[in-house]
Protein backbone atom coordinates (compact mmCIF):
# COMPACT_ATOMS: atom_id res chain seq x y z
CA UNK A 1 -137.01 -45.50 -115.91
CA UNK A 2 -133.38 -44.23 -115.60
CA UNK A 3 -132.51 -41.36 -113.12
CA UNK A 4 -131.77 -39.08 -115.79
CA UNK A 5 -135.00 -39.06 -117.64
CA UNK A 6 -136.78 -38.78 -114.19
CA UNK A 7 -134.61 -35.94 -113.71
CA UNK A 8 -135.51 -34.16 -116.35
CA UNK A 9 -139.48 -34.53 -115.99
CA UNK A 10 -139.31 -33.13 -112.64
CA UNK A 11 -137.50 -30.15 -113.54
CA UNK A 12 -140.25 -29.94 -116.60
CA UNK A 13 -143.08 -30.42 -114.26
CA UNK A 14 -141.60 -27.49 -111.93
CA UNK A 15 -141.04 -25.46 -114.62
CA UNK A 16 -144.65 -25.86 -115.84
CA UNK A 17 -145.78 -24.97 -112.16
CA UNK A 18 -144.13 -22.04 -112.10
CA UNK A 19 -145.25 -20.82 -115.19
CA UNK A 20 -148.72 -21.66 -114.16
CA UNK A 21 -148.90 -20.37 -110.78
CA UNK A 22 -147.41 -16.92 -111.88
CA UNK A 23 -149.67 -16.72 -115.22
CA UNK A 24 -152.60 -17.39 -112.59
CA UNK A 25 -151.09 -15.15 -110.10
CA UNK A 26 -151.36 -12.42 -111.94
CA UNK A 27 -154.63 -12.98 -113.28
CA UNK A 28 -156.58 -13.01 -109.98
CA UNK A 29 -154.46 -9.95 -109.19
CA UNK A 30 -155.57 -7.67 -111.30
CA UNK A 31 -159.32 -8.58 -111.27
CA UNK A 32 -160.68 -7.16 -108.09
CA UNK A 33 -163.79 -9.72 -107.40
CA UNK A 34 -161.13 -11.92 -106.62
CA UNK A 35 -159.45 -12.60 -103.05
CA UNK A 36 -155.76 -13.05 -102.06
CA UNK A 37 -157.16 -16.01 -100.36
CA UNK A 38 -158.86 -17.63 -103.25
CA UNK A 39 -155.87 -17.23 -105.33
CA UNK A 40 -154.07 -19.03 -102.63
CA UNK A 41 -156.18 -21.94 -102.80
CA UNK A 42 -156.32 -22.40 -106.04
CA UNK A 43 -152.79 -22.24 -106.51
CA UNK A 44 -152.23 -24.97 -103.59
CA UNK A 45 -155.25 -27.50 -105.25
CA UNK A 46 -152.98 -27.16 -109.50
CA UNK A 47 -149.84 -27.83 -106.91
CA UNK A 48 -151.36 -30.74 -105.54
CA UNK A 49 -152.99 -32.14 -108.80
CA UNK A 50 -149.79 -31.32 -110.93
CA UNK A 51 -147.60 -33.53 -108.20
CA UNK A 52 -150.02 -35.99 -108.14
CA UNK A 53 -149.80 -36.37 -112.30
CA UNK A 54 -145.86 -36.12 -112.06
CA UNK A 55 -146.30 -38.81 -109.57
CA UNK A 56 -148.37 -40.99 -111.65
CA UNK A 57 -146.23 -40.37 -114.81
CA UNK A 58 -142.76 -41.36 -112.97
CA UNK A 59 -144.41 -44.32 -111.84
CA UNK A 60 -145.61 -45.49 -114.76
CA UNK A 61 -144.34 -48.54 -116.59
């Protein structure tokens, strides 16, 4: 795979992230059963399992 297109899936996949943490962000923020803390989390396990399927997708042949 060429730098370029490697490139440009990690600046997708970041993109997505961002999008996703925010969207969940605000979510968990405005229902009250749910904890700062537990938002936390769950954004830190999608950032781990979206870097581990960038991972897998830029290292795939």
């Amino acid at each position: 795979m060429n730098a370029k297109k490697t490139i440009i899936i990690e600046l997708c996949m970041i993109f997505a992230s961002v999008i996703i943490f925010r969207s969940l962000w605000i979510l968990l923020d405005k229902n009250p059963f749910f904890s700062t803390n537990f938002a936390l989390i769950i954004m830190i396990i999608i950032g781990v399992s979206s870097t581990g399927v960038c991972l897998y997708f830029l290292n795939k042949k």
